[in-house]
N, C-alpha and C. Protein backbone atom coordinates (compact mmCIF):
# COMPACT_ATOMS: atom_id res chain seq x y z
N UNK A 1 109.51 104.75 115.24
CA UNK A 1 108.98 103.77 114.30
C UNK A 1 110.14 103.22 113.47
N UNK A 2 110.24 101.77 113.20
CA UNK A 2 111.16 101.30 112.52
C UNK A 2 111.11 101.84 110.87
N UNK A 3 110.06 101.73 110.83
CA UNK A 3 110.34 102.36 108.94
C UNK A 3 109.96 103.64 108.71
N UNK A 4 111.03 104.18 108.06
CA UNK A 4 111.11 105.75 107.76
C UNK A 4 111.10 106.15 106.29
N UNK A 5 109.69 107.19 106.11
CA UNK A 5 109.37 107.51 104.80
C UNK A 5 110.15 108.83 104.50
N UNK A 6 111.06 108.45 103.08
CA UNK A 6 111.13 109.69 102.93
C UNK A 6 111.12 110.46 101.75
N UNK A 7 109.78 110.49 101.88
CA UNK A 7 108.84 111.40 100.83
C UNK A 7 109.45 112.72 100.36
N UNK A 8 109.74 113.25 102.00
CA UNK A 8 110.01 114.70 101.25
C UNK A 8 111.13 114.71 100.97
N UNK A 9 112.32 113.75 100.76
CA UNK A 9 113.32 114.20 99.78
C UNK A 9 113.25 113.75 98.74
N UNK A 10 112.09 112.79 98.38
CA UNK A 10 112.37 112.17 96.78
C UNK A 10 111.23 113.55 95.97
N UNK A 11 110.12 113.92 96.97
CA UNK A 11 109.94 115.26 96.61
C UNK A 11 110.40 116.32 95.96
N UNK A 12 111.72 116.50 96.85
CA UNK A 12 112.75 117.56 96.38
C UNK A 12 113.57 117.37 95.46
N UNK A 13 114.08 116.24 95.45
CA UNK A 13 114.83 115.46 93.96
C UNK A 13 113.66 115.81 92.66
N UNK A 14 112.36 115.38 92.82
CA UNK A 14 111.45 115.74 92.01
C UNK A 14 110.99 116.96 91.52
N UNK A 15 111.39 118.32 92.36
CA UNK A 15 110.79 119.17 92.37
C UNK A 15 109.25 119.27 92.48
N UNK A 16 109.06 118.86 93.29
CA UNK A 16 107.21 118.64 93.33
C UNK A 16 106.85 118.54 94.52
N UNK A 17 105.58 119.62 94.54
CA UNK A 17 105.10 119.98 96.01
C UNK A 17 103.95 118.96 96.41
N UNK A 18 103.97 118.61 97.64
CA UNK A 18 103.13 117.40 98.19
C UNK A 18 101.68 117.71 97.54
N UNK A 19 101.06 119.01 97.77
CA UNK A 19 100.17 119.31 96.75
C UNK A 19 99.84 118.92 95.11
N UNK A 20 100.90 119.30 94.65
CA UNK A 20 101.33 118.19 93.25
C UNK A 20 101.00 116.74 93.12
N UNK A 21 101.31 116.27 94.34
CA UNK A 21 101.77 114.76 94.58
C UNK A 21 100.22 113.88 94.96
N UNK A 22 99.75 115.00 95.70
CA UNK A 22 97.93 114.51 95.94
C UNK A 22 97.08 114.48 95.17
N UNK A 23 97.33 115.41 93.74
CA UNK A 23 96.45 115.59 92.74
C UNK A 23 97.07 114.81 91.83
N UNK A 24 98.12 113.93 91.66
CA UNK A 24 98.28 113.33 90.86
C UNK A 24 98.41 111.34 90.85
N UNK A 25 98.24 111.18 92.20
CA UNK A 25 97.97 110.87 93.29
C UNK A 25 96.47 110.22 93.49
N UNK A 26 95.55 111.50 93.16
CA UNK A 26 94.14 111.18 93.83
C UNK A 26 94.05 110.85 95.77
N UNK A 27 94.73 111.53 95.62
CA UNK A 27 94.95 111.27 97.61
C UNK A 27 94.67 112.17 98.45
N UNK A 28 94.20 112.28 99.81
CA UNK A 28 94.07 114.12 99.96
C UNK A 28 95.16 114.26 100.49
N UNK A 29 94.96 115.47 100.62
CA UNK A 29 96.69 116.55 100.99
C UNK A 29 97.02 116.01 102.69
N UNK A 30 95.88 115.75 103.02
CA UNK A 30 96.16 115.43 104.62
C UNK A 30 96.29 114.08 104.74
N UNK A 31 96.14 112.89 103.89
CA UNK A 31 96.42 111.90 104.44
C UNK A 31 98.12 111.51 103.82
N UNK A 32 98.47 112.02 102.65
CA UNK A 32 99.91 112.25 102.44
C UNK A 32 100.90 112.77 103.20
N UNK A 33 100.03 114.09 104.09
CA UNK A 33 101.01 114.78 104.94
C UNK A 33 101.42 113.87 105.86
N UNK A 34 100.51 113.21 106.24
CA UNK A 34 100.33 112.10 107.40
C UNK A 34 101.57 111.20 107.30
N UNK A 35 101.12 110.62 105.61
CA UNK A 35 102.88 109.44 105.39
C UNK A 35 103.85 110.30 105.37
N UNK A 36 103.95 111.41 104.76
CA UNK A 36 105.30 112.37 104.84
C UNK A 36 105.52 112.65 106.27
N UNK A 37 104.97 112.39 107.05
CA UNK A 37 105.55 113.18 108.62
C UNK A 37 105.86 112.02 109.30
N UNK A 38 105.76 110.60 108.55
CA UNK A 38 106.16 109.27 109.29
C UNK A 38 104.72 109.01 110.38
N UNK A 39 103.88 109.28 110.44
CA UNK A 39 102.61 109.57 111.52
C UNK A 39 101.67 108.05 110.85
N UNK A 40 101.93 107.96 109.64
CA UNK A 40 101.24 106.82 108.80
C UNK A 40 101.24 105.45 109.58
N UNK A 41 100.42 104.55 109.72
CA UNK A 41 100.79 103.18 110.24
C UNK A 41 100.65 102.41 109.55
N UNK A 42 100.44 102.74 108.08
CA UNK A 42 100.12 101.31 107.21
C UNK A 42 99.91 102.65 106.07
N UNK A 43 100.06 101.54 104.73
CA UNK A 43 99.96 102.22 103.36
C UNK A 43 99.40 101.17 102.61
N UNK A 44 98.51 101.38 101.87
CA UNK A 44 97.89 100.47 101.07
C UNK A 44 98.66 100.07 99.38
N UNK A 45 99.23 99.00 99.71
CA UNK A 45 99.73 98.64 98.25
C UNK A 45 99.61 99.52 97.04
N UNK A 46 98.11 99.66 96.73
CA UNK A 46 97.81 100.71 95.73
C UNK A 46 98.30 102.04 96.01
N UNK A 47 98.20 102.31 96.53
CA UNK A 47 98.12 104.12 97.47
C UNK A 47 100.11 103.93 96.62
N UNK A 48 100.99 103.01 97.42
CA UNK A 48 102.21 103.40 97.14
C UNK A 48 102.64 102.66 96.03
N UNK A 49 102.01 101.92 95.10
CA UNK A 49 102.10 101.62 93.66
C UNK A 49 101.49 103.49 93.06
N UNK A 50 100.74 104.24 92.92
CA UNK A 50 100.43 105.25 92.66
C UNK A 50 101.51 106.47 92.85
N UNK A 51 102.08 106.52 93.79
CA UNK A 51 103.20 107.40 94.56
C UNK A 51 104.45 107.08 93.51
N UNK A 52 104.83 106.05 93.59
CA UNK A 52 105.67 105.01 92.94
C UNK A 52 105.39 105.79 91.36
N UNK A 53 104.42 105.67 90.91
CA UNK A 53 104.38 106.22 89.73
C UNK A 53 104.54 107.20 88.83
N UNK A 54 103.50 108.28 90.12
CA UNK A 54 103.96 109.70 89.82
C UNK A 54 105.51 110.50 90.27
N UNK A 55 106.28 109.80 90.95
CA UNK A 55 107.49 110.35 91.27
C UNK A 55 108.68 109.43 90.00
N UNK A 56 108.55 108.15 89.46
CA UNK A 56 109.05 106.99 88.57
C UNK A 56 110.32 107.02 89.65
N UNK A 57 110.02 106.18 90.82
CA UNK A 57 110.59 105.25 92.16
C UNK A 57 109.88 104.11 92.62
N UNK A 58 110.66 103.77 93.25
CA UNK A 58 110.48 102.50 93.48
C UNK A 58 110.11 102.47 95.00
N UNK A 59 109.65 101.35 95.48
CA UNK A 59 109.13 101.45 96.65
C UNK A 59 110.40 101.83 97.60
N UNK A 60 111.47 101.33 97.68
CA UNK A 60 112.72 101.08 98.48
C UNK A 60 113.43 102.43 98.62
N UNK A 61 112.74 103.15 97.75
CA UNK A 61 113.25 104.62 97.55
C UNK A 61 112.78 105.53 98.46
N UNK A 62 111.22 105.35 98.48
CA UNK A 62 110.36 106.05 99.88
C UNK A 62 110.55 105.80 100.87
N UNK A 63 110.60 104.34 101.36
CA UNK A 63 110.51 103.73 102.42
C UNK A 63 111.80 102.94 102.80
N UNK A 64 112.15 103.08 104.06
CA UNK A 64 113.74 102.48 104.93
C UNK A 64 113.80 102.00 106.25
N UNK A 65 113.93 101.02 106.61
CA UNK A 65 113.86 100.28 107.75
C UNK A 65 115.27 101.00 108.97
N UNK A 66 114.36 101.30 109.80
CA UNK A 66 115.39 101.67 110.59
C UNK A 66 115.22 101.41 112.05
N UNK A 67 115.99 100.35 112.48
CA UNK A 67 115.60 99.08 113.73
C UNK A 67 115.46 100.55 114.98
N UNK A 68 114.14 100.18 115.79
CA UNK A 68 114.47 101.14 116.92
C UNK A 68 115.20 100.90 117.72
N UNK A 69 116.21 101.16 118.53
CA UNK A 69 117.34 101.08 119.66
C UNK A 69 116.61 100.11 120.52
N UNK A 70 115.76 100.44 120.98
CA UNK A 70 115.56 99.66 122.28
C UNK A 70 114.69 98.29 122.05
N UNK A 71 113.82 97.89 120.06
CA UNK A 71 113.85 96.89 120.13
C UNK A 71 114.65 95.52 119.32
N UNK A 72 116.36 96.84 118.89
CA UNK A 72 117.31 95.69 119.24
C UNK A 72 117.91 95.17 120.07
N UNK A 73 117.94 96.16 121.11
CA UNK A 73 118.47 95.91 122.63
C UNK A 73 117.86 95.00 123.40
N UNK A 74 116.46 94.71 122.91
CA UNK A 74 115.71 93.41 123.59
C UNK A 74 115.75 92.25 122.49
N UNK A 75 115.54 92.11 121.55
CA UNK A 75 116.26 91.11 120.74
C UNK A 75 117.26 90.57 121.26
N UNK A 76 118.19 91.71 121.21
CA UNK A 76 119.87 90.91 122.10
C UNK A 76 119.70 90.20 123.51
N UNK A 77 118.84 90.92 123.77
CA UNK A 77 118.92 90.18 125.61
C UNK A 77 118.08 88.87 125.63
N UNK A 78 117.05 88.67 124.64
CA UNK A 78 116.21 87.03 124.17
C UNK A 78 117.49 86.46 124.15
């Protein structure tokens, strides 16, 4: 997947367990685990305005674009 969440190190910068993060959050523990394991296909504005809040980050902080190999390699060949 091109964009890579990474929850669990702004986690660890935070000291705060994903458990923490759901109850403060309002989220359940399993659909967080879900964005923390990159498994997520979409996040709802609110959901990561909320995240955003309880950690005081910014979106750009969680989330990082990272081109997959093979669809820059077809880009290049267009």
């Amino acid at each position: 997947m091109a964009i890579a969440v990474k929850l669990d190190d702004m986690l660890h910068d935070r000291r705060m367990t994903l458990t923490e993060l759901a109850e403060r959050v309002d989220i359940t523990l399993a659909n967080l685990s879900i964005l923390k394991t990159g498994k997520a296909r979409a996040i709802r504005f609110s959901t990561l305005e909320a995240i955003c809040a309880a950690l005081s980050c910014q979106p750009g902080d969680l989330l990082e674009f990272q081109p997959d190999t093979d669809a820059a390699e077809q880009s290049r060949a267009a």
